[in-house]
Protein backbone atom coordinates (compact mmCIF):
# COMPACT_ATOMS: atom_id res chain seq x y z
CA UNK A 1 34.18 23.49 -29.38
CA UNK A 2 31.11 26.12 -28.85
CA UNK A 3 29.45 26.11 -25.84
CA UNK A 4 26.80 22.91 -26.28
CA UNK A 5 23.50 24.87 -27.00
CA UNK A 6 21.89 21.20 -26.81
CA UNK A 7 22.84 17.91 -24.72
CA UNK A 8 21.53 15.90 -27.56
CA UNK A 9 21.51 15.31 -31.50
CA UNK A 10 19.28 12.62 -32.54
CA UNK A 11 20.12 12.04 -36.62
CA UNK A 12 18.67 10.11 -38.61
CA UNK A 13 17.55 6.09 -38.89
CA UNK A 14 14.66 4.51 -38.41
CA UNK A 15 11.85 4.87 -36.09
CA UNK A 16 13.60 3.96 -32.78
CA UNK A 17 15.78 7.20 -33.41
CA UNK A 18 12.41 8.92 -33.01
CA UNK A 19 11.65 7.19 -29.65
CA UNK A 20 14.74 7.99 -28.77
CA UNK A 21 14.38 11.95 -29.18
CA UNK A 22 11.08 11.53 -26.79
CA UNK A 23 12.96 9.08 -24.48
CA UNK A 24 15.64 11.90 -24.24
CA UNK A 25 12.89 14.61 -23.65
CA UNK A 26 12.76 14.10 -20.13
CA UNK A 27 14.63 16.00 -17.03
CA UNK A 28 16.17 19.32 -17.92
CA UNK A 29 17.45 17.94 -21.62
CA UNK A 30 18.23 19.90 -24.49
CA UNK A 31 17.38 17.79 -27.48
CA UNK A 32 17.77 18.88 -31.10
CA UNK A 33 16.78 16.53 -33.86
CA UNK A 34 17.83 15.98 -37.66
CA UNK A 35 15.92 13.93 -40.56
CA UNK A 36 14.37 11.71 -38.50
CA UNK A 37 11.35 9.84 -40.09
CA UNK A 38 8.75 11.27 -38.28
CA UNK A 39 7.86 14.30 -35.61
CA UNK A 40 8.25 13.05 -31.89
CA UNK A 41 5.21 12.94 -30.07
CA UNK A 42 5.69 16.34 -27.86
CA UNK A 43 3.13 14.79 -25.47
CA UNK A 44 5.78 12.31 -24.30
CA UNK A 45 8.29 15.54 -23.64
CA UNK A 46 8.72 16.57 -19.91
CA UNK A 47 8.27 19.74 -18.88
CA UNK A 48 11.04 21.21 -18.16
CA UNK A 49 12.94 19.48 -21.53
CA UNK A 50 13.69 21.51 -24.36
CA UNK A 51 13.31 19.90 -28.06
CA UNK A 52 13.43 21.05 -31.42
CA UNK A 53 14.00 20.37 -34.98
CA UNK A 54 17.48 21.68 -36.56
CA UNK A 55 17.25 23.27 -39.47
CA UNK A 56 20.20 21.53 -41.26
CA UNK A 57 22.78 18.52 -40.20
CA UNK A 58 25.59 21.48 -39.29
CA UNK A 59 23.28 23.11 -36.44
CA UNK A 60 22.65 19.72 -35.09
CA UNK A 61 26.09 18.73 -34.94
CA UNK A 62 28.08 21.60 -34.44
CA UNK A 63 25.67 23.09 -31.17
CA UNK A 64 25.06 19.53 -29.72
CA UNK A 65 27.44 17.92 -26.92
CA UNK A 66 26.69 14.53 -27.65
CA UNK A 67 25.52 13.48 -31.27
CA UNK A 68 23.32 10.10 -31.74
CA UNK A 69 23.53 8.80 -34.99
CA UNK A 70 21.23 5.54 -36.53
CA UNK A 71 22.20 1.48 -35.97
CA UNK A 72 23.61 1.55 -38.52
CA UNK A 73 25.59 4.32 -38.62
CA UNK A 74 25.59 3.53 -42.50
CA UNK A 75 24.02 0.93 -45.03
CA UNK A 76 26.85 1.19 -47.65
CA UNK A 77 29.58 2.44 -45.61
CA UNK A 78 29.38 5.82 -47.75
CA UNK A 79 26.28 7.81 -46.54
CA UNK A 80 24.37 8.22 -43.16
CA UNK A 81 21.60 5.53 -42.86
CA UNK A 82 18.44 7.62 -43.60
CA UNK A 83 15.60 7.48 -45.11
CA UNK A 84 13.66 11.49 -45.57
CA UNK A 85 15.93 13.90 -47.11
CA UNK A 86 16.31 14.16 -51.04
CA UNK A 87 19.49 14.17 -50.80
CA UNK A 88 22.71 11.57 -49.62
CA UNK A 89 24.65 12.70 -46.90
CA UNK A 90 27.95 11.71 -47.01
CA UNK A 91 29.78 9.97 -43.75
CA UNK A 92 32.98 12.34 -44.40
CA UNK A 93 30.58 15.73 -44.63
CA UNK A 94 29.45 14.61 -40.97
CA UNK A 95 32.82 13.45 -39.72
CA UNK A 96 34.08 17.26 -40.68
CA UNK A 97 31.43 18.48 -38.65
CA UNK A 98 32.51 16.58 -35.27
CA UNK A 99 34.40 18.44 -32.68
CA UNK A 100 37.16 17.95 -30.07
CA UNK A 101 35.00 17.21 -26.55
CA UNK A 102 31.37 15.75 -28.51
CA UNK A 103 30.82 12.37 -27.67
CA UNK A 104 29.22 10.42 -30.62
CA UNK A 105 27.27 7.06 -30.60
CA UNK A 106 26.07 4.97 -33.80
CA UNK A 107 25.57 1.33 -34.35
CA UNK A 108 28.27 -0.28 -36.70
CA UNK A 109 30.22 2.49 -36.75
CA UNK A 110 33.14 2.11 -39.42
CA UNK A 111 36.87 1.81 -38.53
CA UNK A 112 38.09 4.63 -40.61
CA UNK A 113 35.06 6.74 -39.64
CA UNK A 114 35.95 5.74 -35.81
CA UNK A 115 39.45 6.66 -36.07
CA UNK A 116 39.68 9.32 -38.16
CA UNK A 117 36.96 11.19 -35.18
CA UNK A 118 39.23 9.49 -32.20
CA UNK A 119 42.17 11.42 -34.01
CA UNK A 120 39.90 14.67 -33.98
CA UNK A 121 39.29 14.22 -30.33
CA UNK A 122 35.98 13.25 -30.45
CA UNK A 123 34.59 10.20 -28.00
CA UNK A 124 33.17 7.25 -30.28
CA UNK A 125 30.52 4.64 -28.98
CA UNK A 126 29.53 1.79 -31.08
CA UNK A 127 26.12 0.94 -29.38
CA UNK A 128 26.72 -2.26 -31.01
CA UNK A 129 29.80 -2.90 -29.32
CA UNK A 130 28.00 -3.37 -26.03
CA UNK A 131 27.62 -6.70 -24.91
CA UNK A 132 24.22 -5.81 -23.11
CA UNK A 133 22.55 -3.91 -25.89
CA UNK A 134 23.31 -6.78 -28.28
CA UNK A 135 21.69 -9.08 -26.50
CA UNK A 136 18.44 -7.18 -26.27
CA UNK A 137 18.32 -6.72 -29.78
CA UNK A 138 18.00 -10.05 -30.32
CA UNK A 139 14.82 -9.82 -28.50
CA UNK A 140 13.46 -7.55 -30.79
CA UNK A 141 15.06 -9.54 -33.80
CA UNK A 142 13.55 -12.73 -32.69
CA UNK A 143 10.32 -11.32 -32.63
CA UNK A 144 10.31 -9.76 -35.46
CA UNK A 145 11.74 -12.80 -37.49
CA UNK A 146 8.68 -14.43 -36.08
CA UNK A 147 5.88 -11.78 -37.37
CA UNK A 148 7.48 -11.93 -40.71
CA UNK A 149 7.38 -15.80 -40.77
CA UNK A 150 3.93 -16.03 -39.62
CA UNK A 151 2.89 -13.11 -41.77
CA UNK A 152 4.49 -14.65 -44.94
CA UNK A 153 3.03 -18.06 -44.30
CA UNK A 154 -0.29 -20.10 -44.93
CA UNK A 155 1.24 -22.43 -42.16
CA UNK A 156 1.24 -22.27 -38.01
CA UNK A 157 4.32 -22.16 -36.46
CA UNK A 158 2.96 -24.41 -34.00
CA UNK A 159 4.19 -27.94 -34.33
CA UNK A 160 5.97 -27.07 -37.24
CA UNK A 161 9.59 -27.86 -38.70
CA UNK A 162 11.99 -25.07 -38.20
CA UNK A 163 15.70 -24.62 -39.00
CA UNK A 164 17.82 -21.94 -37.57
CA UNK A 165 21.01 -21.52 -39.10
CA UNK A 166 23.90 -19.87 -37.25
CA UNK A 167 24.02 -20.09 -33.05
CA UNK A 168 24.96 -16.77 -32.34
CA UNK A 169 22.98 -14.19 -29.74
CA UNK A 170 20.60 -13.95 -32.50
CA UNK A 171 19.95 -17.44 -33.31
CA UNK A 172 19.77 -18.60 -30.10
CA UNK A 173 17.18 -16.24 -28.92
CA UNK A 174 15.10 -17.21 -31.97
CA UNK A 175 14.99 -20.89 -30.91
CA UNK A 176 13.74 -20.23 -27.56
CA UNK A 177 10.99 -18.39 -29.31
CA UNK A 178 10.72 -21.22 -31.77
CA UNK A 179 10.48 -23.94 -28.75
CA UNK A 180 8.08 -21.30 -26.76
CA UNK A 181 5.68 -21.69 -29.83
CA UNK A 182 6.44 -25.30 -29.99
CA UNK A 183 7.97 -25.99 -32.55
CA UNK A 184 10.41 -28.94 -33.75
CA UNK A 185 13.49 -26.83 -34.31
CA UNK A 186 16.86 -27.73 -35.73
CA UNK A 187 19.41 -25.73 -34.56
CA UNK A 188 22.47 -25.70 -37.25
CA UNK A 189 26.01 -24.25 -36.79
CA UNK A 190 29.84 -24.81 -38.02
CA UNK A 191 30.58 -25.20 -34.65
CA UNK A 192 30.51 -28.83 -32.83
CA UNK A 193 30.75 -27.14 -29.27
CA UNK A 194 27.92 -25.08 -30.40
CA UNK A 195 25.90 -27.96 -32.06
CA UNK A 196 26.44 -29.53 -28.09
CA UNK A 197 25.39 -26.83 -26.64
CA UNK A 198 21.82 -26.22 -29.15
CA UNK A 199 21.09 -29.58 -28.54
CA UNK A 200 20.55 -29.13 -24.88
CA UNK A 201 17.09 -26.97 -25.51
CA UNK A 202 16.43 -27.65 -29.15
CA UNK A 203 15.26 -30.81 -30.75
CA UNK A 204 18.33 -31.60 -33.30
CA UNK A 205 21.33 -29.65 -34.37
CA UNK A 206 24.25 -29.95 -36.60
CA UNK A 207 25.96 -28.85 -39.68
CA UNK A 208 24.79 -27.71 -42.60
CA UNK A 209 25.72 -31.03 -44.28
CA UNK A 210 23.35 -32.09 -41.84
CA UNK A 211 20.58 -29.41 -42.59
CA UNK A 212 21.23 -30.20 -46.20
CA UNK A 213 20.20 -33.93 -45.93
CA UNK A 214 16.93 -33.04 -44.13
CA UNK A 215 16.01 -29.48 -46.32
CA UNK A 216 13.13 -31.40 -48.08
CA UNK A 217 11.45 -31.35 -44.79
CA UNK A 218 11.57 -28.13 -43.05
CA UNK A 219 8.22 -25.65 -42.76
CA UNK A 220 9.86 -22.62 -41.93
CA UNK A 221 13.94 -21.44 -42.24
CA UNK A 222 15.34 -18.75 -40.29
CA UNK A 223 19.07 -17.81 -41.78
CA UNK A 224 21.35 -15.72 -39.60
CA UNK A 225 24.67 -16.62 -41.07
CA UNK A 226 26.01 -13.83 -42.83
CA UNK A 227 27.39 -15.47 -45.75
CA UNK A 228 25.20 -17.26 -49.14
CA UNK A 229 24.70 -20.75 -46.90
CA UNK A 230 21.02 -21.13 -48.52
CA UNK A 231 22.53 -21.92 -52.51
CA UNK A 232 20.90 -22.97 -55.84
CA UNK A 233 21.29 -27.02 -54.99
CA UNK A 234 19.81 -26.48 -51.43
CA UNK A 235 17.22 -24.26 -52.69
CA UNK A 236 16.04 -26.95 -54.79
CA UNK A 237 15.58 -29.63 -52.49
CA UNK A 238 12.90 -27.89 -50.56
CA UNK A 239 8.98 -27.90 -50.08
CA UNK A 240 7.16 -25.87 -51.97
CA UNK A 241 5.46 -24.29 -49.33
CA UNK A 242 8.98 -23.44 -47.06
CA UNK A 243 8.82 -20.24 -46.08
CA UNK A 244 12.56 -18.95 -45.43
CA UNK A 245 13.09 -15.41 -43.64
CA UNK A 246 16.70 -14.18 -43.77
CA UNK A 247 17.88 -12.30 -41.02
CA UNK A 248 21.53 -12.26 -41.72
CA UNK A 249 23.53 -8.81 -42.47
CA UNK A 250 23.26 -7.94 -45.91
CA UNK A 251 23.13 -9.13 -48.65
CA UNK A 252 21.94 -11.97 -46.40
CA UNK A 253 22.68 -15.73 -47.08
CA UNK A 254 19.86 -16.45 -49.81
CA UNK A 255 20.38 -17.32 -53.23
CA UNK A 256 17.39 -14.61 -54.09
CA UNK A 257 17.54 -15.01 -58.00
CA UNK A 258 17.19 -19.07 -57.52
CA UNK A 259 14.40 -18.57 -54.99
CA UNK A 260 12.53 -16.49 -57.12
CA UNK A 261 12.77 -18.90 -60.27
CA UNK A 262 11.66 -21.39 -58.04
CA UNK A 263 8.59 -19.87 -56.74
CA UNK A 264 10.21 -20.22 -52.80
CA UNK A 265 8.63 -17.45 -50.33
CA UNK A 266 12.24 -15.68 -49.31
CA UNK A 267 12.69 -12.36 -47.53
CA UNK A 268 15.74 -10.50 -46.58
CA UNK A 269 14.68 -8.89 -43.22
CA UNK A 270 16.85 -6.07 -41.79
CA UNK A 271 16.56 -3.73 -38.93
CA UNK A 272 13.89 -5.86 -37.36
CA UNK A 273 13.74 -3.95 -33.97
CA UNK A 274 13.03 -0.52 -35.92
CA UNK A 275 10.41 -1.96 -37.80
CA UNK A 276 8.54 -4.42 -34.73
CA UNK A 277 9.55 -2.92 -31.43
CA UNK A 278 11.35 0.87 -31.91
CA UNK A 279 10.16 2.40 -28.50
CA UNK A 280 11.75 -0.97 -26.49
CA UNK A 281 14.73 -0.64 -28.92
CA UNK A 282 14.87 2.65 -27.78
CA UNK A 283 14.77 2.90 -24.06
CA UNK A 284 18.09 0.50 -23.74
CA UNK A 285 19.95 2.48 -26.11
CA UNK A 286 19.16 5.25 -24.06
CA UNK A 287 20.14 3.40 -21.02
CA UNK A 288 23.33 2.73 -22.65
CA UNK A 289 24.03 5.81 -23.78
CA UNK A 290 23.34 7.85 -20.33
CA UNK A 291 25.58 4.99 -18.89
CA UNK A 292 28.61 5.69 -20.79
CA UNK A 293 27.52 9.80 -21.47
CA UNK A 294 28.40 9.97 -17.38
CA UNK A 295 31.41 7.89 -17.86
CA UNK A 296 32.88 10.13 -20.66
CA UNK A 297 31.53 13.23 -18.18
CA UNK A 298 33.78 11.43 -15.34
């Protein structure tokens, strides 16, 4: 590899990835950044940092000792997740570009993708690998999920039905939010030990045979499962009114073409903490990536 001209390549994602450019512009950094979807504010620079704007994806990558790619690395699994250049850019072309000695973080970074740079020589970090980082993204997640159900509603959250479906980091975040705003939420998994465990802050939980049985009377429905849980019969048996934001991975859990014929208000939300809270997103993946950047250094 060249001698690093920069410490940093930020590439790119959504607006966290721009955060994180001015995040890194502190100290004695070197930051370089690639189709990002807007200019970083140069007031938020230090001094003595040095930042500017590559030219094309090569000079970022090639002159850059440690290259930060989007969460996710990809939406398709085929091109870079971003959103400004007229043009795709294809995983592989950026993969080519990697070098022994770079260190290289994404979120959701792809197992051939991952290997094939491991073989290269290059150290891979899948932000979303780290226990801590996950967990604060549900923060911003949960948050999110509740602007978008309060924005998409003619109905408080307060005092009113909720369902949750799936008991992971992200659900369970969302229903101390829920319970915060008081609300009656029904926490629903596959999982009796997790049902157990919902029940000991939420007001109900169970299965979705369960949730099925009591659809007709649910306000709001927040869907993290990643699979189509939310079908045509269950669809049907709902309010009018139900307002059902889908937070899952896509293509979410929603039966979206039997939604829209019946008139239900359903939105597939993704990449909640770029959209709601970017600049928190980005100071812990900066934490986490300094963290392990000095253990890859070591």
């Amino acid at each position: 590899m060249e001698y690093p001209q920069y410490d940093y390549a930020v590439i790119g994602g959504d607006m966290r990835q721009v955060y994180l450019t001015e995040e890194l512009a502190h100290h004695q950094n070197r930051v370089t950044y690639y189709a990002l979807m807007g200019a970083p504010d140069e007031r938020r620079y230090s001094d003595a940092a040095f930042v500017s704007c590559a030219p094309s994806l090569e000079e970022a990558v090639r002159f850059s000792r440690c290259v930060i790619c989007p969460i996710p690395l990809s939406k398709n699994g085929v091109h870079l997740n971003q959103n400004v250049l007229d043009h795709d850019v294809l995983l592989t072309s950026l993969l080519d570009l990697l070098t022994t000695g770079q260190s290289f973080f994404a979120g959701c970074v792809p197992d051939d993708f991952k290997n094939n740079a491991q073989e290269s020589g290059v150290l891979i970090y899948d932000l979303m690998q780290d226990g801590c980082l996950s967990v604060y993204n549900t923060i911003a997640t949960a948050e999110g999920a509740v602007c978008e159900a309060i924005m998409r509603s003619p109905l408080n959250l307060h005092h009113s039905r909720c369902a949750v479906l799936g008991y992971g980091k992200c659900g369970r975040t969302l229903i101390h939010y829920l319970k915060g705003m008081f609300c009656d939420v029904y926490a629903c998994s596959y999982h009796p030990e997790e049902c157990a465990a919902a029940k000991t802050f939420a007001d109900n939980a169970g299965g979705l045979d369960e949730f099925a049985d009591q659809a007709a009377e649910f306000d709001f429905i927040f869907n993290t499962i990643p699979a189509k849980v939310l079908t045509a019969p269950l669809l049907m048996k709902m309010k009018p009114s139900v307002t059902i934001i889908d937070i899952a991975s896509a293509p979410g859990g929603v039966d979206y073409a039997e939604a829209r014929r019946l008139g239900l208000t359903a939105a597939l939300c993704p990449g909640l903490p770029g959209k709601y809270a970017p600049a928190s997103s980005a100071k812990a993946v900066k934490e986490v990536i300094e963290k392990n950047n000095m253990i890859h250094k070591e």
